[in-house]
N, C-alpha and C. Protein backbone atom coordinates (compact mmCIF):
# COMPACT_ATOMS: atom_id res chain seq x y z
N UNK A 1 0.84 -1.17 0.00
CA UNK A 1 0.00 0.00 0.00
C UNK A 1 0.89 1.24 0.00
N UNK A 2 0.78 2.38 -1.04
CA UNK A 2 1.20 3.24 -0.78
C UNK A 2 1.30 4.40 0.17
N UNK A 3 1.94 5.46 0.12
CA UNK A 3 1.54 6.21 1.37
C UNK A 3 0.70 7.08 1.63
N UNK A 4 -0.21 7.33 0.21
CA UNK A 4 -1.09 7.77 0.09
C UNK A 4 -2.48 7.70 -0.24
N UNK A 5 -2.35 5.51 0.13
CA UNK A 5 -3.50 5.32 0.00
C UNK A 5 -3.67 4.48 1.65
N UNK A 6 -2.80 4.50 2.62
CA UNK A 6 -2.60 4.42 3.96
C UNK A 6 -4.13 4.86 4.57
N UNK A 7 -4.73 4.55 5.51
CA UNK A 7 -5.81 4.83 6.19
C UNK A 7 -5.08 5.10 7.44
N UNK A 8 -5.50 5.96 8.46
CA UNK A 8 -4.78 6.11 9.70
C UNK A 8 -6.37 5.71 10.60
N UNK A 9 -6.45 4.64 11.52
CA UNK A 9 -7.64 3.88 11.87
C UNK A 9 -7.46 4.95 13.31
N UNK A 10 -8.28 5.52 14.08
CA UNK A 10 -8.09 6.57 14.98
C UNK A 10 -8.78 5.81 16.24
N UNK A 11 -9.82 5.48 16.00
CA UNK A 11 -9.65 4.70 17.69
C UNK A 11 -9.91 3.13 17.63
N UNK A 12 -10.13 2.10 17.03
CA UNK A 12 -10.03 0.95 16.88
C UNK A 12 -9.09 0.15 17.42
N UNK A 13 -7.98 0.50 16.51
CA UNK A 13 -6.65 0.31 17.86
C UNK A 13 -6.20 0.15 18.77
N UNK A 14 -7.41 0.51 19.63
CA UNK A 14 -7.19 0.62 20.79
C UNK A 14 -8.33 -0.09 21.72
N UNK A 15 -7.84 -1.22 22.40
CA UNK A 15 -9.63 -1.84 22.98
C UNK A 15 -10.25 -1.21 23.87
N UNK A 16 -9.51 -0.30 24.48
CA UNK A 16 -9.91 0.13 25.71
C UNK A 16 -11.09 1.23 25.11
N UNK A 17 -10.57 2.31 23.84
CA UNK A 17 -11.66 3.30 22.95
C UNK A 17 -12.83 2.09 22.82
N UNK A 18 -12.71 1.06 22.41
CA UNK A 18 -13.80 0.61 21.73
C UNK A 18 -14.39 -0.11 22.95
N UNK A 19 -14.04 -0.37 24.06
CA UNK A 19 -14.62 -0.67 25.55
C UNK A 19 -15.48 0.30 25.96
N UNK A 20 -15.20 1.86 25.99
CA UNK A 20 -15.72 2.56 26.47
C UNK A 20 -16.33 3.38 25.41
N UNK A 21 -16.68 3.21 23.92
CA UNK A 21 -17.61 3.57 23.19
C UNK A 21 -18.91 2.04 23.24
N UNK A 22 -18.40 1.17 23.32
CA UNK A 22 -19.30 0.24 23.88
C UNK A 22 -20.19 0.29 25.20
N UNK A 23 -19.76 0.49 25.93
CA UNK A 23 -20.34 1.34 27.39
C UNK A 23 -20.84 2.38 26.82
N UNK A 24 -20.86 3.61 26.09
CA UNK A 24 -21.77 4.52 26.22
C UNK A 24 -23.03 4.12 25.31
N UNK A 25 -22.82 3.51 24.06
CA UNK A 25 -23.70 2.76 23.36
C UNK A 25 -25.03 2.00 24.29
N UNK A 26 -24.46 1.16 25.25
CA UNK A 26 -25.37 0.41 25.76
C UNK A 26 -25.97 1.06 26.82
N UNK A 27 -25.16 2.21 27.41
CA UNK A 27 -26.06 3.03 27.80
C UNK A 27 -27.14 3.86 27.63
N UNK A 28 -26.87 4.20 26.46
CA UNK A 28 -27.54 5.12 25.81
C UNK A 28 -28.80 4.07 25.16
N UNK A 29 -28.79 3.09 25.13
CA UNK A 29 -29.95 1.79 24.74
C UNK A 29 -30.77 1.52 25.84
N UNK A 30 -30.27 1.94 27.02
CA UNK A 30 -31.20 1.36 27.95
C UNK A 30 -31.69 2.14 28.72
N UNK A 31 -31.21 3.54 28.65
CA UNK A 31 -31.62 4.68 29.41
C UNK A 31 -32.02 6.11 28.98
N UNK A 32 -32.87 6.66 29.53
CA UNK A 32 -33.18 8.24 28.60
C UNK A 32 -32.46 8.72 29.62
N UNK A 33 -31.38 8.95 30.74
CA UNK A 33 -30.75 9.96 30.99
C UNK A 33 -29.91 10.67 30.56
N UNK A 34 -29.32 11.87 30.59
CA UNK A 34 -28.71 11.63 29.69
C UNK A 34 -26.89 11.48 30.23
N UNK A 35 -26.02 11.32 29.71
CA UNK A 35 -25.04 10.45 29.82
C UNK A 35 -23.45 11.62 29.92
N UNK A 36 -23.21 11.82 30.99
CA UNK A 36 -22.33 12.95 31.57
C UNK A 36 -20.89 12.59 31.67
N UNK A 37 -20.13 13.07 31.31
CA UNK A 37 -18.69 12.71 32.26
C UNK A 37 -18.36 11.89 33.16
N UNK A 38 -19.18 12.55 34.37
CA UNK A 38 -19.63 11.97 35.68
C UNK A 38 -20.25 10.77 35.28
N UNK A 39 -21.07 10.43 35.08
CA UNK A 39 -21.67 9.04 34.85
C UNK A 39 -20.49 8.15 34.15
N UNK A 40 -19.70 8.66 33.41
CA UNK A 40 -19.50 7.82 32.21
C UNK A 40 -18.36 7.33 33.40
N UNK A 41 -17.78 8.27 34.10
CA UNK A 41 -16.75 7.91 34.65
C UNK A 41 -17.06 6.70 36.05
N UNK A 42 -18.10 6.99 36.23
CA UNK A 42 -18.68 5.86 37.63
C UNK A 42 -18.85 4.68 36.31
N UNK A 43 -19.89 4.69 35.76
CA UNK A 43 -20.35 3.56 34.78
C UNK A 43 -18.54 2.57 34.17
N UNK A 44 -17.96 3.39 34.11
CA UNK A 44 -16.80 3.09 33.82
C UNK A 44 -16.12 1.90 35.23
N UNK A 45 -16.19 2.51 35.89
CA UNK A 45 -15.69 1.84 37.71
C UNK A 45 -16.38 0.63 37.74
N UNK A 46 -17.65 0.88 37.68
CA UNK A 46 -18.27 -0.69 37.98
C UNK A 46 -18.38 -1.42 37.13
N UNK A 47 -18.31 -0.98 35.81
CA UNK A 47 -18.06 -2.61 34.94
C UNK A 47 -16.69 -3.02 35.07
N UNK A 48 -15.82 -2.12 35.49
CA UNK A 48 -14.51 -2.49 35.69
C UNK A 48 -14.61 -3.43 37.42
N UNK A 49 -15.02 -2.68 37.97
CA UNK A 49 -15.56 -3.54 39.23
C UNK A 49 -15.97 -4.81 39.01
N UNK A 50 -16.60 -5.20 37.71
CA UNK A 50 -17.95 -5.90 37.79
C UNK A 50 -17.03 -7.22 36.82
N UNK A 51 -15.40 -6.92 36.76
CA UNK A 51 -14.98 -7.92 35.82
C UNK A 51 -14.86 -7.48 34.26
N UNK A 52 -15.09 -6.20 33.80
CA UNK A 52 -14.54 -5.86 32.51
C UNK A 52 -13.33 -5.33 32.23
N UNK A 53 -13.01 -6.17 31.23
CA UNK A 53 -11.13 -5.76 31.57
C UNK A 53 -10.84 -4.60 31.04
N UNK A 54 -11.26 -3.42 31.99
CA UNK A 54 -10.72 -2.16 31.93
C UNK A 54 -9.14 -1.71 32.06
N UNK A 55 -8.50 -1.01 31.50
CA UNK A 55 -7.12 -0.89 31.89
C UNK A 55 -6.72 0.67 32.61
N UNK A 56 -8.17 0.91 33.21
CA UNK A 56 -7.84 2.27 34.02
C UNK A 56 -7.81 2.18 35.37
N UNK A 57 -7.22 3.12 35.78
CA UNK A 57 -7.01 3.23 37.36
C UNK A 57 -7.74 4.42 37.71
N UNK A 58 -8.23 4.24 38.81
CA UNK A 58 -9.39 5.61 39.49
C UNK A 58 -8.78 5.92 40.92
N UNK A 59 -8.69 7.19 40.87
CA UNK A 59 -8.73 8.07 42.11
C UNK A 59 -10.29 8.41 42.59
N UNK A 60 -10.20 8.49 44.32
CA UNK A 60 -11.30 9.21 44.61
C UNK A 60 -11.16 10.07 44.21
N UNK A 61 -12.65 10.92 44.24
CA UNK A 61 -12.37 12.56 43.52
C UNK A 61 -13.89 13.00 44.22
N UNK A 62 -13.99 14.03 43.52
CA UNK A 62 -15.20 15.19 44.38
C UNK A 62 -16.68 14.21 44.04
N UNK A 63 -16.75 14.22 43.09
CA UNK A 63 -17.93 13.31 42.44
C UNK A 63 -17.96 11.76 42.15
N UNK A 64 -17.03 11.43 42.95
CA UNK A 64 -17.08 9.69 42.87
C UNK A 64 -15.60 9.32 42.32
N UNK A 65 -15.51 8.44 41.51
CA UNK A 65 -14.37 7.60 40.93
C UNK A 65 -13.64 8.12 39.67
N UNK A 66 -12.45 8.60 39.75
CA UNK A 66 -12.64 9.26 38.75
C UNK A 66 -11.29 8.76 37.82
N UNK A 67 -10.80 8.73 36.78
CA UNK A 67 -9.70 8.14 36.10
C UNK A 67 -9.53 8.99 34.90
N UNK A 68 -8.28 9.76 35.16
CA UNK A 68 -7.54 10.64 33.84
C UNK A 68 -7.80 9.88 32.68
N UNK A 69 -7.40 8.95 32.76
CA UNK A 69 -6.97 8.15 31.51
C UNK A 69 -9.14 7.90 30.46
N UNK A 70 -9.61 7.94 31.34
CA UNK A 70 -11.04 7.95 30.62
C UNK A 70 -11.50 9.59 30.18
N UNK A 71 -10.90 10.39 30.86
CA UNK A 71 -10.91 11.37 30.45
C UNK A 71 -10.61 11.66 29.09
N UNK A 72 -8.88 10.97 29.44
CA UNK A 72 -8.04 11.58 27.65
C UNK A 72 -8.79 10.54 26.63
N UNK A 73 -9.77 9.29 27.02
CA UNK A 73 -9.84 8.70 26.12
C UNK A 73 -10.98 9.42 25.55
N UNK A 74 -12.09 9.65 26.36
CA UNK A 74 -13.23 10.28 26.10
C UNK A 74 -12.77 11.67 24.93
N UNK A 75 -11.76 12.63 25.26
CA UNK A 75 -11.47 13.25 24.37
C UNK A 75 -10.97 12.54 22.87
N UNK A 76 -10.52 11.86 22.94
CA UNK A 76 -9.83 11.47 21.96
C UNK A 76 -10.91 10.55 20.43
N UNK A 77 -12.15 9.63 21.44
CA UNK A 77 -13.07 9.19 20.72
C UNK A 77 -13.95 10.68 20.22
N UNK A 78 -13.71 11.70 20.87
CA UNK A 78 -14.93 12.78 20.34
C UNK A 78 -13.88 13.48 19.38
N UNK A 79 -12.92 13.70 19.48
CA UNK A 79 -12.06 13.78 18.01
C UNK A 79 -12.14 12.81 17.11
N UNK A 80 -12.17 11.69 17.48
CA UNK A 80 -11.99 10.97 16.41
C UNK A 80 -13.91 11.00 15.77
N UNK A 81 -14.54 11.85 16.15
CA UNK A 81 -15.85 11.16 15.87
C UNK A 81 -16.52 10.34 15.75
N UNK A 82 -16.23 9.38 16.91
CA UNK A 82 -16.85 8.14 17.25
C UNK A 82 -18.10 8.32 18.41
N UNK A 83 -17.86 9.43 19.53
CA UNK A 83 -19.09 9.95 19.97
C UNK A 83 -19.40 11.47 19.31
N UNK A 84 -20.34 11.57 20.38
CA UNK A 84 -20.32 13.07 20.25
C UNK A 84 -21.05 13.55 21.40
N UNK A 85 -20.67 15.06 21.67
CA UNK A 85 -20.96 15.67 22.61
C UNK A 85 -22.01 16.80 22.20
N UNK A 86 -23.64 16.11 22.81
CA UNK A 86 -24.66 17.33 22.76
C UNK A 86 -25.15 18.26 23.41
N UNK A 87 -24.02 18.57 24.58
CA UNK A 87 -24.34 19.50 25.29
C UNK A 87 -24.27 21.03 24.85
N UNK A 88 -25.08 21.59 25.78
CA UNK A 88 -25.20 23.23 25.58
C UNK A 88 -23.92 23.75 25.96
N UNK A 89 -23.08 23.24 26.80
CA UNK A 89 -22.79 23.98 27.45
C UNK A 89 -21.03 23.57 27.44
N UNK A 90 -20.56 24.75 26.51
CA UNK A 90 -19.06 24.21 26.12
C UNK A 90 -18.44 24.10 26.80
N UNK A 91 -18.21 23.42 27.95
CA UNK A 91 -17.39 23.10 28.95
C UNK A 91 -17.52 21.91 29.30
């Protein structure tokens, strides 16, 4: 393949992106709330709790369980446009 017919695959690559776009998916199937940081980051804890082989580590924090690393991933799937973020409120 040349180098200009190369695909650069942006979060696939990675199981842990496609772990936690899987988690918001099935959330978003089973619930009308709607689906926050905060949540994503607890929802995150207990399937990891619960035996899903998560590869994050959580600090306590102000609002529950919280793990950088779901953070940078969460950014990184909404660049890659695999979620998206419908909030009002750019922050």
């Amino acid at each position: 393949m040349s180098a200009s017919q190369q695909v650069q695959i942006g979060f696939s690559d990675k199981v842990d992106n496609a772990l936690v776009a899987c988690l918001i998916k099935n959330y978003k199937d089973v619930s009308s709330r709607t689906l926050g940081r905060t949540i994503l980051q607890k929802l995150c804890y207990f399937a990891k709790a619960s035996g899903v082989p998560l590869p994050f580590r959580f600090e306590i924090y102000h609002y529950g369980p919280f793990s950088q690393e779901i953070f940078d991933r969460t950014e990184e799937l909404l660049l890659d446009g695999v979620i998206e973020d419908s909030s009002s409120d750019p922050g």
